[in-house]
N, C-alpha and C. Protein backbone atom coordinates (compact mmCIF):
# COMPACT_ATOMS: atom_id res chain seq x y z
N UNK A 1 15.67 -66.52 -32.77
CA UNK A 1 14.38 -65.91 -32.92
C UNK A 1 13.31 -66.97 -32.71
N UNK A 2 12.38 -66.78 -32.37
CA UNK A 2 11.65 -67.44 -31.72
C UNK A 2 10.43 -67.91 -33.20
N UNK A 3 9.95 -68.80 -32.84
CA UNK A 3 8.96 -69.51 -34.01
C UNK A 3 7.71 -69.02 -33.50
N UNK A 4 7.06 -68.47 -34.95
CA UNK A 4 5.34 -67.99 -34.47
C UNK A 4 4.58 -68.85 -35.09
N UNK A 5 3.83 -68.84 -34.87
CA UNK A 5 2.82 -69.54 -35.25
C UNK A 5 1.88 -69.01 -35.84
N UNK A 6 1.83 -69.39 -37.31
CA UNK A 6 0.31 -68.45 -37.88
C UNK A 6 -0.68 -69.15 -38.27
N UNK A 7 -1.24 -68.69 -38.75
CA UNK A 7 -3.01 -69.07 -38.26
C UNK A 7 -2.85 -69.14 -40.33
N UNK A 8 -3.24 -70.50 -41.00
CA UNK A 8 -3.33 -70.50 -42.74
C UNK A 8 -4.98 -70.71 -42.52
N UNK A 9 -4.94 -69.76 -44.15
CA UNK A 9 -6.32 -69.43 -44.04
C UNK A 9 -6.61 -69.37 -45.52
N UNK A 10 -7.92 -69.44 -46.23
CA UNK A 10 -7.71 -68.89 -47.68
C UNK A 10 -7.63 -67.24 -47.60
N UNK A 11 -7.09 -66.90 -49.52
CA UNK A 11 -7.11 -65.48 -49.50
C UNK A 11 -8.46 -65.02 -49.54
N UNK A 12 -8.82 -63.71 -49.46
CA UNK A 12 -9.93 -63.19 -49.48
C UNK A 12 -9.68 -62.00 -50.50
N UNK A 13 -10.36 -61.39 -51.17
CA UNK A 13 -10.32 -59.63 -51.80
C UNK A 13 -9.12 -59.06 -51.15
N UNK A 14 -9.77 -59.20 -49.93
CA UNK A 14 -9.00 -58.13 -48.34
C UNK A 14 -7.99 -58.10 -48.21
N UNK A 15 -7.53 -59.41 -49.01
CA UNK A 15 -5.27 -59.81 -48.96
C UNK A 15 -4.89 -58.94 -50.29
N UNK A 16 -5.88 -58.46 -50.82
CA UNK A 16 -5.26 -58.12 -52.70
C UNK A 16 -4.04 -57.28 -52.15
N UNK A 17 -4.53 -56.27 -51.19
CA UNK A 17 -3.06 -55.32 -50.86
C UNK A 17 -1.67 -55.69 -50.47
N UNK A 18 -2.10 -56.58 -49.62
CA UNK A 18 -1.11 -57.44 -49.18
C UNK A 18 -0.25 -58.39 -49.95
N UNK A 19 -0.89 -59.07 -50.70
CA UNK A 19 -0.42 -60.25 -51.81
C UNK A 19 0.27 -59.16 -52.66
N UNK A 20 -0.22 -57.84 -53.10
CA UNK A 20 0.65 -57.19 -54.76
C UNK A 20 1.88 -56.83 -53.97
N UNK A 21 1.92 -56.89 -52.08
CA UNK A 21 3.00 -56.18 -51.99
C UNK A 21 4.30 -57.62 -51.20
N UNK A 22 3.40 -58.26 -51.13
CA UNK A 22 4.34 -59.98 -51.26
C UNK A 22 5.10 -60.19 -52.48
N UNK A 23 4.06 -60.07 -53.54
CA UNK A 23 4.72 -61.01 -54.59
C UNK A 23 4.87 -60.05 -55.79
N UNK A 24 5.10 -58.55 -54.99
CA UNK A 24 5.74 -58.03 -56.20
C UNK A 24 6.89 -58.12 -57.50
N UNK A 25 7.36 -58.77 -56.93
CA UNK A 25 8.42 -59.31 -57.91
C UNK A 25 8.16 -60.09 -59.16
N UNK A 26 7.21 -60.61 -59.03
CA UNK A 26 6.32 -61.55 -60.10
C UNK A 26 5.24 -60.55 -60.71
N UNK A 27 4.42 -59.51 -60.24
CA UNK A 27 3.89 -58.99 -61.06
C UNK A 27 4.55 -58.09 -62.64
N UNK A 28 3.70 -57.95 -62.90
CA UNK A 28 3.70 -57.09 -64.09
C UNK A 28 4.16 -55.83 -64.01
N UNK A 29 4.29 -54.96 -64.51
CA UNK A 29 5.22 -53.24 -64.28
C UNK A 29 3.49 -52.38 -64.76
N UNK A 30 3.26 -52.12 -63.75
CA UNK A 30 1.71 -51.21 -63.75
C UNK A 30 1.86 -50.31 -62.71
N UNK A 31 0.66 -49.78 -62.34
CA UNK A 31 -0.04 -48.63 -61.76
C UNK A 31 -0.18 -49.63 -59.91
N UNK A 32 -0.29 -49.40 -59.07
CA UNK A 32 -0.53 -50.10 -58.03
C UNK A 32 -2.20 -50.10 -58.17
N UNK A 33 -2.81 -49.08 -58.32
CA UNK A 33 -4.52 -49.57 -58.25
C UNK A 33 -5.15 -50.71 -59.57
N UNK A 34 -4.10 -50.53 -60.46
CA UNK A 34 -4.49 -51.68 -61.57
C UNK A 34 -3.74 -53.21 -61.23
N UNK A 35 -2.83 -53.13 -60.55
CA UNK A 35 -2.12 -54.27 -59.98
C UNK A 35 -3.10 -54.77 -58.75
N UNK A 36 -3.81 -54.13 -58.06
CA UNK A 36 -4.45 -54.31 -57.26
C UNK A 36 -5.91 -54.46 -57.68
N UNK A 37 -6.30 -53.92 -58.88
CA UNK A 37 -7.22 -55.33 -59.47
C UNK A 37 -7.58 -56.13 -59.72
N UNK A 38 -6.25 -56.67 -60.86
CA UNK A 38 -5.70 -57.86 -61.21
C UNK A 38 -5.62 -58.34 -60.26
N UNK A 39 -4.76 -58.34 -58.93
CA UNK A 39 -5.14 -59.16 -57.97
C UNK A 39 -6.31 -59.80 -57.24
N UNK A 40 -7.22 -58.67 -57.48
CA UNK A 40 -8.85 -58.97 -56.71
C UNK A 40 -9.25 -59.72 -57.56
N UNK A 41 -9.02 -59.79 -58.99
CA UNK A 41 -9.21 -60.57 -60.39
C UNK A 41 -8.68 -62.01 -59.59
N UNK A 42 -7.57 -62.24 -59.70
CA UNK A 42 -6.97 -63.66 -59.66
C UNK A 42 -7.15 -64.30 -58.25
N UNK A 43 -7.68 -63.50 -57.11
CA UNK A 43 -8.32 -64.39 -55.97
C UNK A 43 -9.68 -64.54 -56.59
N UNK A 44 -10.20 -63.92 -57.00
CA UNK A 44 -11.59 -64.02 -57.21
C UNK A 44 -11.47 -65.74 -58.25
N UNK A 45 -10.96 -65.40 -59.47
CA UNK A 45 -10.84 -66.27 -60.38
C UNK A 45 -10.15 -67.90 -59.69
N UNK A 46 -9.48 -68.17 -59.17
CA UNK A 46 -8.42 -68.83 -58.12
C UNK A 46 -9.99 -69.43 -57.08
N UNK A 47 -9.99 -68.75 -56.61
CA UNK A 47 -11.76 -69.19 -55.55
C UNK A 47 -12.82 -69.71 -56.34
N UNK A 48 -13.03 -70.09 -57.61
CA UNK A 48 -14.12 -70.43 -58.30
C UNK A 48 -13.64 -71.70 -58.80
N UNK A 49 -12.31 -72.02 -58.71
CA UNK A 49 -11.71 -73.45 -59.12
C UNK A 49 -11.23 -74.05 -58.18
N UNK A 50 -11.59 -75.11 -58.15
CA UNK A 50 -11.49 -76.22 -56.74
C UNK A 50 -10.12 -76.68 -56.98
N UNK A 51 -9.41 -76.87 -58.05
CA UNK A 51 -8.01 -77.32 -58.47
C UNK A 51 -6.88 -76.07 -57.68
N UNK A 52 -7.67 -75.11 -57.34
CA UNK A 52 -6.63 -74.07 -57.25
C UNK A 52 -6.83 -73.30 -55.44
N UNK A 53 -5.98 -72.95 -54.78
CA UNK A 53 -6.24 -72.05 -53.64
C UNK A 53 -4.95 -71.13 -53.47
N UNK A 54 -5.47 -70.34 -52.79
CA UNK A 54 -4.28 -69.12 -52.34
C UNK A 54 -4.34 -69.23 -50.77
N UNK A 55 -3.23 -69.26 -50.17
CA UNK A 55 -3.12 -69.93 -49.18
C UNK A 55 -2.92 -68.41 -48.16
N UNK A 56 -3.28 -68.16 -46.64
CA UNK A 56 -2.06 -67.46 -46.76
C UNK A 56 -1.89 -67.82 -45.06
N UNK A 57 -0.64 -67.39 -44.52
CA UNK A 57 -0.11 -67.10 -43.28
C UNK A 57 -0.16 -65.98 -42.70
N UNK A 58 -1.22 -65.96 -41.78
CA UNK A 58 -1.83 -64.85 -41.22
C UNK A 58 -1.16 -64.66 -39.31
N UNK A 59 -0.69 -64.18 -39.65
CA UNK A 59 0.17 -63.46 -38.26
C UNK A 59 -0.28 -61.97 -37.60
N UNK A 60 -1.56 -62.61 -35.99
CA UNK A 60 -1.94 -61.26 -35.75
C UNK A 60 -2.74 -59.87 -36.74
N UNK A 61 -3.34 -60.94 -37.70
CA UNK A 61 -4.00 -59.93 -38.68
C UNK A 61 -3.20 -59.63 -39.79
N UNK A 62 -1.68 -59.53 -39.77
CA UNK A 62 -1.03 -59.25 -40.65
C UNK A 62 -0.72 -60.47 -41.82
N UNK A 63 -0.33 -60.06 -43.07
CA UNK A 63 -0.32 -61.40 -43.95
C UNK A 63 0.96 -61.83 -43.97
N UNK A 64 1.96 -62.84 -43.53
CA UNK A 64 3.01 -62.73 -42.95
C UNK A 64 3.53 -63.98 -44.28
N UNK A 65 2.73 -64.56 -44.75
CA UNK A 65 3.37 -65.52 -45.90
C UNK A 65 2.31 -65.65 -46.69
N UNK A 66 2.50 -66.40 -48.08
CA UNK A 66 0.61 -67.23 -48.93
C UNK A 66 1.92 -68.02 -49.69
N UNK A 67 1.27 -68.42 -50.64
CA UNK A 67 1.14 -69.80 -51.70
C UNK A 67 0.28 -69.92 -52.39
N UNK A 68 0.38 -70.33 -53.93
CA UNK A 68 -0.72 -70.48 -54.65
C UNK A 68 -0.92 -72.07 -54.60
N UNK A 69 -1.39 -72.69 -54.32
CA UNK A 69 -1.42 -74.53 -54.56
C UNK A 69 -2.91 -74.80 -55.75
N UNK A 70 -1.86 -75.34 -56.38
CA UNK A 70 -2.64 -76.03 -57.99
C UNK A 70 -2.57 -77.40 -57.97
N UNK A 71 -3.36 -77.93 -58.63
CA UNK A 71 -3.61 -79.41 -58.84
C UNK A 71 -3.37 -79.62 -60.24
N UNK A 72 -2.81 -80.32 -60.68
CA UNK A 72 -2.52 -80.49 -61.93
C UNK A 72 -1.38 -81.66 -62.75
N UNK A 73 -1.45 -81.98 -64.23
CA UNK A 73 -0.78 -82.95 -64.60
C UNK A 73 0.77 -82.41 -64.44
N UNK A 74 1.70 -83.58 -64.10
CA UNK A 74 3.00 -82.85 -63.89
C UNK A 74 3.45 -82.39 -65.44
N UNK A 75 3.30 -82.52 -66.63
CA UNK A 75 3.07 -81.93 -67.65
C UNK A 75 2.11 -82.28 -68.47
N UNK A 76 2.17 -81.52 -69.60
CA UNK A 76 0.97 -82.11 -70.85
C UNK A 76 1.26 -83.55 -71.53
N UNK A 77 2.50 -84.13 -71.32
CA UNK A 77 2.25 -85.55 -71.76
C UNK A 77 2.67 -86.28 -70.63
N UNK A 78 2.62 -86.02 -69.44
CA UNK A 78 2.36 -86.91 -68.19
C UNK A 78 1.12 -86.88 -67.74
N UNK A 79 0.52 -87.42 -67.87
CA UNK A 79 -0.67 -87.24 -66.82
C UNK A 79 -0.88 -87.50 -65.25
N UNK A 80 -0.07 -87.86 -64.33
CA UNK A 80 0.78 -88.40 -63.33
C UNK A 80 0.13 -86.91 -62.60
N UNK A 81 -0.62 -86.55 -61.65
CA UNK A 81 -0.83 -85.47 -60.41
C UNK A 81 0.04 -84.72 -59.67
N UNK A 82 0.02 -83.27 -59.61
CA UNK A 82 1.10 -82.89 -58.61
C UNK A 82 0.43 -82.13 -57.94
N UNK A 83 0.60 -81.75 -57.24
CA UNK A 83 0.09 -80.50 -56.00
C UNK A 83 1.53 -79.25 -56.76
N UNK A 84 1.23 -78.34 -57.33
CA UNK A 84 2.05 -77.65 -57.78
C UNK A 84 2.30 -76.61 -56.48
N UNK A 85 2.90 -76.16 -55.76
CA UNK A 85 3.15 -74.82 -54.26
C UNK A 85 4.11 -73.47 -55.13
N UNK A 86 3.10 -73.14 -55.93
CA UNK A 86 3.46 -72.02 -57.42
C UNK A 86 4.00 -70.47 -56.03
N UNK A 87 5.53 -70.11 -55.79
CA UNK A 87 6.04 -68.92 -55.17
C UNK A 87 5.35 -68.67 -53.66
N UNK A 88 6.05 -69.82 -53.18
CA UNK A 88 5.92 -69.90 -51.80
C UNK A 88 6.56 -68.80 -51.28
N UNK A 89 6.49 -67.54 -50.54
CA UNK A 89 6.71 -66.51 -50.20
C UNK A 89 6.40 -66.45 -48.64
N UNK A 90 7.27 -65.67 -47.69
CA UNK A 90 7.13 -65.24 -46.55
C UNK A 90 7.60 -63.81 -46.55
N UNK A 91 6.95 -63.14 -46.02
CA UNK A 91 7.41 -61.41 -45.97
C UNK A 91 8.31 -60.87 -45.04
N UNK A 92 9.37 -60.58 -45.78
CA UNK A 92 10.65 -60.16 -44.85
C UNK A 92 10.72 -60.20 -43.37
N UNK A 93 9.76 -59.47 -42.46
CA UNK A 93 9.54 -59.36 -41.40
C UNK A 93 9.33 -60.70 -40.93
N UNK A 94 8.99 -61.55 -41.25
CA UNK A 94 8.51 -62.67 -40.75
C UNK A 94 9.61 -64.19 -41.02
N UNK A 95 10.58 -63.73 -41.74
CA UNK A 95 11.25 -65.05 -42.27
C UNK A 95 11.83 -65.65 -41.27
N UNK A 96 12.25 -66.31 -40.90
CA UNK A 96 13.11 -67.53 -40.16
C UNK A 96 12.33 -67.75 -39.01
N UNK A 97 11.01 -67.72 -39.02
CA UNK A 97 10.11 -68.47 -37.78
C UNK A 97 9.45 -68.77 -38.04
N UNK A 98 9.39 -70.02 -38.98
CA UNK A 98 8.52 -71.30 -39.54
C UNK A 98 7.49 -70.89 -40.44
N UNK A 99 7.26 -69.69 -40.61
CA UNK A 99 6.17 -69.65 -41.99
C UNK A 99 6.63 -70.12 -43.47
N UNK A 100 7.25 -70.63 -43.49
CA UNK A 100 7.47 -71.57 -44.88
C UNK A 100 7.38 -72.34 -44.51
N UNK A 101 8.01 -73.05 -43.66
CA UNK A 101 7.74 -74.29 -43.17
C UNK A 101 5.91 -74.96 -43.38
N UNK A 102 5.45 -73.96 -42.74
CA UNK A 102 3.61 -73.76 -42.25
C UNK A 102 3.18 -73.77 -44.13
N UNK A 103 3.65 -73.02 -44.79
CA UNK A 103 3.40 -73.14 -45.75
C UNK A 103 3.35 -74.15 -46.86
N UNK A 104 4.24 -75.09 -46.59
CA UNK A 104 5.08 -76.05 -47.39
C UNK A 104 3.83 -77.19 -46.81
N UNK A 105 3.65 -77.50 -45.58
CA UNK A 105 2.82 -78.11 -44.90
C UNK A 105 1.57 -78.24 -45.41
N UNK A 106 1.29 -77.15 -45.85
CA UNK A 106 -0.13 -76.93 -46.11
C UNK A 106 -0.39 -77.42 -47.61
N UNK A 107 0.82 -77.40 -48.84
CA UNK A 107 1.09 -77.43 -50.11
C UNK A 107 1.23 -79.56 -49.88
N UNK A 108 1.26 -80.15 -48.68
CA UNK A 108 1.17 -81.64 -48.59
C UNK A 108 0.13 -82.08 -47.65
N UNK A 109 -0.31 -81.50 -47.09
CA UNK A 109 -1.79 -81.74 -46.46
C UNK A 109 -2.74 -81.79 -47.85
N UNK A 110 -2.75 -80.58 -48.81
CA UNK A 110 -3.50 -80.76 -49.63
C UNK A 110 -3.40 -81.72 -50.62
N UNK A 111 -2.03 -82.60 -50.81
CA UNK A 111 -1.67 -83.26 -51.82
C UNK A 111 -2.20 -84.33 -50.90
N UNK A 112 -2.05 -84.64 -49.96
CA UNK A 112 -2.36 -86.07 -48.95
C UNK A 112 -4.13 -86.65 -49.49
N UNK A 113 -5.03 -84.95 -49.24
CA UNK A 113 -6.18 -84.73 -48.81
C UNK A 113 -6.94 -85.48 -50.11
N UNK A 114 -6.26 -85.10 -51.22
CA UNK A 114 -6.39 -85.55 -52.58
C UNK A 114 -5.87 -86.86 -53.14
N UNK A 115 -4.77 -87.66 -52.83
CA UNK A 115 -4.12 -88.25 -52.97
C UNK A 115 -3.54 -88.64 -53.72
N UNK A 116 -2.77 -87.06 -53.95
CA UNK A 116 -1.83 -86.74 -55.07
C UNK A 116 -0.50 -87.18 -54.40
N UNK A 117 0.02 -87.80 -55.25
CA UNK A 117 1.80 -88.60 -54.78
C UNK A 117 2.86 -87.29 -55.01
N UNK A 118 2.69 -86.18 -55.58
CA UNK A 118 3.90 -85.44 -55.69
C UNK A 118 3.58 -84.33 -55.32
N UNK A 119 4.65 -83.39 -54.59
CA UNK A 119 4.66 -82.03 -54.74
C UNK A 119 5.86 -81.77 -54.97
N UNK A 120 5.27 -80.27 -55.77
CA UNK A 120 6.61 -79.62 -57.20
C UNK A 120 6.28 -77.86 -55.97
N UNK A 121 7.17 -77.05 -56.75
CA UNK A 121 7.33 -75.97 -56.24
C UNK A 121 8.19 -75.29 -57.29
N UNK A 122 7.90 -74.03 -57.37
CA UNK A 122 8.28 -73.50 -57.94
C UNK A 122 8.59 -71.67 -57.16
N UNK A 123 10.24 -71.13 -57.64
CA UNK A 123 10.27 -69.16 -57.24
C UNK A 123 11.25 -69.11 -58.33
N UNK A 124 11.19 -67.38 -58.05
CA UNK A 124 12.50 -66.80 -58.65
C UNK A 124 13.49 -67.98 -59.22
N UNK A 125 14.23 -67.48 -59.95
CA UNK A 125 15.52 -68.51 -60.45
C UNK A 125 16.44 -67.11 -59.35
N UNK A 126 16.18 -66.11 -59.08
CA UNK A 126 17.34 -65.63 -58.19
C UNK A 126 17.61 -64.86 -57.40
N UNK A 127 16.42 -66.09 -56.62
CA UNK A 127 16.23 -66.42 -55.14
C UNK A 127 16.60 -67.03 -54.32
N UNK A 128 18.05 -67.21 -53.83
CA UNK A 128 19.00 -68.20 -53.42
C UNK A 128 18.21 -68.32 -52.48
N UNK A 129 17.75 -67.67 -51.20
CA UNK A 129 17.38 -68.18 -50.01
C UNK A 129 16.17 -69.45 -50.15
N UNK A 130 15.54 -68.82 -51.52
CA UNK A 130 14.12 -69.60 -51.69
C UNK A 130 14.28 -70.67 -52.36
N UNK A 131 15.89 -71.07 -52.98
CA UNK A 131 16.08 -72.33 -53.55
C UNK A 131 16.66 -73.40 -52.70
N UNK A 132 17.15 -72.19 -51.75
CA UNK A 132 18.06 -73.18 -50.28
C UNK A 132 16.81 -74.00 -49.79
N UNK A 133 15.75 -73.24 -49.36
CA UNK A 133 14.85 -73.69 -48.62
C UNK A 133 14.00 -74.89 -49.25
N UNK A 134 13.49 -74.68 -50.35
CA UNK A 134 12.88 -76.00 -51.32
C UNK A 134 13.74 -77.00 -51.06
N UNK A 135 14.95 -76.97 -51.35
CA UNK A 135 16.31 -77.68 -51.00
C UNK A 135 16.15 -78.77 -49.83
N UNK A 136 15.82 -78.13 -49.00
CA UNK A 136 15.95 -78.63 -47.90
C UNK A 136 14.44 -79.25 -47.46
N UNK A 137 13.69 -79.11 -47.99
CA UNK A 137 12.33 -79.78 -48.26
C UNK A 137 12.46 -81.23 -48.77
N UNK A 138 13.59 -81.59 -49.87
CA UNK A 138 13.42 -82.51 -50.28
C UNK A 138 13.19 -82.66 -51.96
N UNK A 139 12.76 -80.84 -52.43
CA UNK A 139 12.32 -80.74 -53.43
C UNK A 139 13.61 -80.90 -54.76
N UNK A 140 14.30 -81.92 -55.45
CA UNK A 140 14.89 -81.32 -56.45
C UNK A 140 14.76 -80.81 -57.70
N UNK A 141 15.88 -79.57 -58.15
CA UNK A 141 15.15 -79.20 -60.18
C UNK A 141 14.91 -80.25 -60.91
N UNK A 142 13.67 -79.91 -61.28
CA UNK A 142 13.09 -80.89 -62.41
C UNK A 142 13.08 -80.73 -63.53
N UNK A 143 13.08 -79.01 -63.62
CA UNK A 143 13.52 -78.40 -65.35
C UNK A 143 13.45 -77.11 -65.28
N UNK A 144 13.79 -76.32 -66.08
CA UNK A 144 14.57 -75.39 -66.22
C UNK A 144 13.52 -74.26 -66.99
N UNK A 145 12.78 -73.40 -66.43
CA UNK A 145 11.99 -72.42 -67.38
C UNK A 145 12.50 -71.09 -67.47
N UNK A 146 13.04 -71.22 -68.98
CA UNK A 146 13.64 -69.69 -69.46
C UNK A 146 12.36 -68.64 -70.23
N UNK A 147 12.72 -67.67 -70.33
CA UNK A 147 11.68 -66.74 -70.17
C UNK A 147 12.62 -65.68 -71.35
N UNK A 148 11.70 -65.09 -72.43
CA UNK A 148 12.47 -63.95 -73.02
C UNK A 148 11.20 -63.11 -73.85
N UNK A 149 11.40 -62.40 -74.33
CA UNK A 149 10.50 -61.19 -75.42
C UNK A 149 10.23 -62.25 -76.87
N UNK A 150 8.97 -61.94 -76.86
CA UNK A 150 8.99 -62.83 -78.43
C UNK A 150 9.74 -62.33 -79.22
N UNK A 151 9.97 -60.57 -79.78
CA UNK A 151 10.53 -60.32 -80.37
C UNK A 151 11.99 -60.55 -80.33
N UNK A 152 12.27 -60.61 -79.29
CA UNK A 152 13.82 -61.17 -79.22
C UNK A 152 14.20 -62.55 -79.89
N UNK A 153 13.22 -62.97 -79.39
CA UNK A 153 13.56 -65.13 -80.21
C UNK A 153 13.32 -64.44 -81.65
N UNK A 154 12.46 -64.36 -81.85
CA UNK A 154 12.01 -63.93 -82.98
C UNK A 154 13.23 -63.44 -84.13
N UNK A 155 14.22 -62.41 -83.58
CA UNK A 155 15.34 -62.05 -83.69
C UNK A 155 16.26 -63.13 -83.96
N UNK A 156 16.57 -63.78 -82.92
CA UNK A 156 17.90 -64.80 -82.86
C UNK A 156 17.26 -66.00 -83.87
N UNK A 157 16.07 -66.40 -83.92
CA UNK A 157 15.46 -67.34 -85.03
C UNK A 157 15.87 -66.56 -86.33
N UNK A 158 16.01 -65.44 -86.60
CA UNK A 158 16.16 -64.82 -87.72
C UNK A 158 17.45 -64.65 -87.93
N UNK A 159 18.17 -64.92 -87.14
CA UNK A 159 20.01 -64.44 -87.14
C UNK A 159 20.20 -63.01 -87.08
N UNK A 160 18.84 -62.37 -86.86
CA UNK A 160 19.55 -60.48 -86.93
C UNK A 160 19.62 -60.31 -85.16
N UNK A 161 20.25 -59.10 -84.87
CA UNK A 161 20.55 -58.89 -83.57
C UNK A 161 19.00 -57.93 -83.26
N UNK A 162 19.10 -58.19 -81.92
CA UNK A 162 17.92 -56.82 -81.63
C UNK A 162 18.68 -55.82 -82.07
N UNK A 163 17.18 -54.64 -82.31
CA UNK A 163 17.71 -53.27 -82.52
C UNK A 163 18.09 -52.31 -81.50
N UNK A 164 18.04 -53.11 -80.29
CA UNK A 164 18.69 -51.73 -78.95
C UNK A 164 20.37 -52.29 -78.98
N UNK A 165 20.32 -53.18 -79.62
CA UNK A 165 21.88 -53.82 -79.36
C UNK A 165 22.83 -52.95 -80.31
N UNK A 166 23.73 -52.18 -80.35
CA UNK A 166 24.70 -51.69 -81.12
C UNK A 166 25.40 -52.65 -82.15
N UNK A 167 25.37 -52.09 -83.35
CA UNK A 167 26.03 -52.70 -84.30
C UNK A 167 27.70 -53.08 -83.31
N UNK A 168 27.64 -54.87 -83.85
CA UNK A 168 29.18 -54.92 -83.22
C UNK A 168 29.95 -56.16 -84.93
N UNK A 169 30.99 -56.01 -84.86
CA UNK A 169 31.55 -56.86 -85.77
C UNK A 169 31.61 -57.84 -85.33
N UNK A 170 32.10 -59.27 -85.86
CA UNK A 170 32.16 -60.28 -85.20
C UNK A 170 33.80 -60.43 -84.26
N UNK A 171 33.75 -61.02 -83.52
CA UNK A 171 34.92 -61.20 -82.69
C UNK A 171 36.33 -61.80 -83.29
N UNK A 172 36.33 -62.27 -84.28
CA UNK A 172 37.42 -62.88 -85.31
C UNK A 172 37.67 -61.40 -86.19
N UNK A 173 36.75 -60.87 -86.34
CA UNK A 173 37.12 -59.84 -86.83
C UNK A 173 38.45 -58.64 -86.56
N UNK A 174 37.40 -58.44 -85.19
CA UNK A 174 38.01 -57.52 -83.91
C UNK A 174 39.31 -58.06 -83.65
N UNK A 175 39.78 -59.28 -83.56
CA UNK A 175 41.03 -59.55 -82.96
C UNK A 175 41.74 -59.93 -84.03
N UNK A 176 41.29 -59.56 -85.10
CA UNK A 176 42.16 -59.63 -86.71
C UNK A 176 43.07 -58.14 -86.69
N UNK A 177 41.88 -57.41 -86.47
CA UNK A 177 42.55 -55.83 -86.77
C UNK A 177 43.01 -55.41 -85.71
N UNK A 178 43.21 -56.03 -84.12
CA UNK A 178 44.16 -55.76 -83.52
C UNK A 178 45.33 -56.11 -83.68
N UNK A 179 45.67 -58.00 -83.82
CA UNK A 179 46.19 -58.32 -84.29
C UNK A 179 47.87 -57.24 -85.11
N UNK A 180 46.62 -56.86 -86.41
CA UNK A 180 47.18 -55.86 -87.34
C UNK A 180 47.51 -54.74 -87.20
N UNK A 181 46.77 -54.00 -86.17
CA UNK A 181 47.42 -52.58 -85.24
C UNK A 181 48.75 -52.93 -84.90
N UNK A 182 48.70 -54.07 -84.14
CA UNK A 182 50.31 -54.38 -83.29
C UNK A 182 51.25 -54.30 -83.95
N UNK A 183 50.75 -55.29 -85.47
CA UNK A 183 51.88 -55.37 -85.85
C UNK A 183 52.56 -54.09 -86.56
N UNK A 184 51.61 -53.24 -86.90
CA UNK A 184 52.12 -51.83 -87.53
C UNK A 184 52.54 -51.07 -86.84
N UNK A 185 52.45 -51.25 -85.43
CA UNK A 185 53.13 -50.52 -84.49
C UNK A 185 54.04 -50.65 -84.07
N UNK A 186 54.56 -52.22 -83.76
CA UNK A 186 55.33 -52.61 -83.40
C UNK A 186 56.79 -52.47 -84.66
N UNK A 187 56.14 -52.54 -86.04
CA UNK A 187 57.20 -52.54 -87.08
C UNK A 187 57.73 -51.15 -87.50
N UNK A 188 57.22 -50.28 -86.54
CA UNK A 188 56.93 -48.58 -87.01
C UNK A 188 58.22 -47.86 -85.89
């Protein structure tokens, strides 16, 4: 397949449709016209901070990839700069003819422009294609972000089980009283 070439540009309002239907996977579980606020929200908000841009890969009018690129400490007790490239995305139709590539480019032009020494990246945890590809950038895991319901920690901090979980006995239990089936069966 042949390599296109797209034209990176910032986002505008005008991508909100486009971006909720890129990076649906990362949004929130809503209404599409309220998802598509929030989006006009977070370009809007994203465009008023110089630390931050939404990138995108514009193919023939169509939005064919974006990127969020952040500037920032590589954590709260490093102070050390990264160009963060926060769910580098290309849209199905468009994958394997260099728009990540174009993208990734653009996530070290801006780190150059600044003269920030690192870029980090971050997708899905299960997104094999999108971990292959960082991969092959050069990028390796740096750490590991797990994600759960407060009420759930909340739960396991407490030692009780959630309440959608069915009462279960413990497993020493269970294989006590099989155990003890057998043997009454077997002696019977």
């Amino acid at each position: 397949m042949s390599r296109t070439a797209a034209t990176l540009r910032g986002a505008t309002t005008d991508d909100a449709a486009a971006l909720v239907g890129l990076w649906s996977d990362l949004l929130r579980r809503g209404t599409p016209s309220d998802l598509l606020e929030e989006m006009k929200e977070v370009i809007g908000r994203i465009a008023e901070n110089p630390a931050e841009q939404i990138v995108i890969a514009d193919c023939d009018g169509a939005v064919a990839g974006a990127v969020i690129l952040r500037t920032s400490p590589l954590t709260p007790f490093n102070s050390e700069v990264a160009v963060q490239a926060i769910s580098p995305h290309v849209a199905p139709a468009f994958r394997r003819r260099g728009i990540g590539h174009q993208l990734m480019e653009a996530a070290v032009q801006h780190a150059e422009e600044q003269g920030v020494g690192h870029v980090a990246a971050a997708s899905l945890s299960n997104s094999r294609d999108a971990h292959r590809f960082l991969a092959r950038m050069a990028l390796a895991p740096q750490a590991v972000l797990r994600i759960a319901p407060t009420h759930v920690v909340r739960m396991k901090l407490s030692g009780r089980r959630p309440t959608s979980a069915p009462h279960r006995q413990p497993l020493g239990q269970v294989l006590a009283q099989r155990r003890s089936l057998r043997r009454q069966r077997d002696s019977a």
